[in-house]
Protein backbone atom coordinates (compact mmCIF):
# COMPACT_ATOMS: atom_id res chain seq x y z
CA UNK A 1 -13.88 42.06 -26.60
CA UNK A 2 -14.74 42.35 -22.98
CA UNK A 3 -13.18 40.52 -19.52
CA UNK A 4 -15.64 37.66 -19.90
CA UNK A 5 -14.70 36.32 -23.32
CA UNK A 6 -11.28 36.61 -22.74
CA UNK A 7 -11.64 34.68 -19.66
CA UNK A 8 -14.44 31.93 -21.84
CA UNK A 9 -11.53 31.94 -24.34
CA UNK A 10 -8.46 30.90 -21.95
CA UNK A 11 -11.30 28.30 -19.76
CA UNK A 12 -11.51 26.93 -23.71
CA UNK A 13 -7.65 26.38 -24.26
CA UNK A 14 -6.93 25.24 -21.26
CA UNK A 15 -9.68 22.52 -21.48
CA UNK A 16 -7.37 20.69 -23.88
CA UNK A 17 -4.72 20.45 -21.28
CA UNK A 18 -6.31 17.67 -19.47
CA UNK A 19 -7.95 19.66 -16.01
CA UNK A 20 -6.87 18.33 -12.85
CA UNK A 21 -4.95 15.41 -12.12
CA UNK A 22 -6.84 12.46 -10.93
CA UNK A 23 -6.22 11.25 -7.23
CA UNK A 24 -3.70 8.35 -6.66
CA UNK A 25 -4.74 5.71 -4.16
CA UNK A 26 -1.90 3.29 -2.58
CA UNK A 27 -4.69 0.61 -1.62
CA UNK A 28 -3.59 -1.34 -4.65
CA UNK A 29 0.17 -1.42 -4.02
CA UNK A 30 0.03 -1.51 -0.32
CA UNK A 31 -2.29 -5.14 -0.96
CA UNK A 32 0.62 -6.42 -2.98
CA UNK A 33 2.97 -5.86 -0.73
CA UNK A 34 1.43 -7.99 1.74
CA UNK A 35 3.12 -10.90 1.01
CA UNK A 36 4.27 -13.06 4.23
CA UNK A 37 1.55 -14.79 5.69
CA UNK A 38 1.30 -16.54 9.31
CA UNK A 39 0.91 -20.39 8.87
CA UNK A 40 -1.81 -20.31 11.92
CA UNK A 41 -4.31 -17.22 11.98
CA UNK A 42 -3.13 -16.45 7.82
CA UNK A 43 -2.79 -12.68 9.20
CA UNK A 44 -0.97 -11.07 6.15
CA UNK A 45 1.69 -9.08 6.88
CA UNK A 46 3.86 -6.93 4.64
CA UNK A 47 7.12 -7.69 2.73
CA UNK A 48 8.78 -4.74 4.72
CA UNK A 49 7.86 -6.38 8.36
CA UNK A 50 11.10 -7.45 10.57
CA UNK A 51 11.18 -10.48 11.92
CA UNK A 52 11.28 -9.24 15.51
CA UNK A 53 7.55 -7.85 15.03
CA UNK A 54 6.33 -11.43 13.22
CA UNK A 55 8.50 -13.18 16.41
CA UNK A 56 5.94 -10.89 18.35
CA UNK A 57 2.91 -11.94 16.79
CA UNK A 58 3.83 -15.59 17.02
CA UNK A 59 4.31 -15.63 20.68
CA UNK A 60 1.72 -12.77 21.72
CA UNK A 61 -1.03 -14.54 19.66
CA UNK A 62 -0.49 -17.84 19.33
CA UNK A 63 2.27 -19.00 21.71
CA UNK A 64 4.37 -20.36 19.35
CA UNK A 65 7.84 -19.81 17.66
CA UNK A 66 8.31 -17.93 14.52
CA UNK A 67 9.47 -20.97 12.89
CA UNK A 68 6.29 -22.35 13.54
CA UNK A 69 4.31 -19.71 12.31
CA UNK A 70 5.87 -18.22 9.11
CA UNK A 71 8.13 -19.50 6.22
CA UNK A 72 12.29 -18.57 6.44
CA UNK A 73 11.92 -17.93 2.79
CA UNK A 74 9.25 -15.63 3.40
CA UNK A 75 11.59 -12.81 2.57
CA UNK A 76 11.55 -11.60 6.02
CA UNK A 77 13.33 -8.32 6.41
CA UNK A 78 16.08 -8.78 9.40
């Protein structure tokens, strides 16, 4: 048996083993997460935002109070 169907015999067993690994996307978890959403422009924003940057956005953009713009039971990281 030469080098080439030793090497068409091991490309045949390890065939079985399932090849390579398919590529993971975090597209679908990172659109979960987005779960706080301004009251005024509906900007999503994502569960792990503080509320100093969502105070930022209400002022910068809209000139208004974060009470105004989001929900306190938005479960806004502090």
């Amino acid at each position: 048996m030469g080098n080439g169907a030793k090497a068409a015999q091991k490309r045949e067993r390890n065939a079985g083993k399932g090849g390579k690994a398919e590529a993971k996307s975090q597209l679908k978890s990172n659109a979960a997460a987005l779960t706080i959403k301004c009251k005024t422009c509906f900007q999503s924003f994502q569960s792990t935002t503080n509320r100093k940057m969502l105070g930022d956005h209400a002022t910068n953009k809209h000139s208004k109070t974060f009470e105004e713009c989001f929900n306190a039971d938005d479960g806004v990281a502090r």
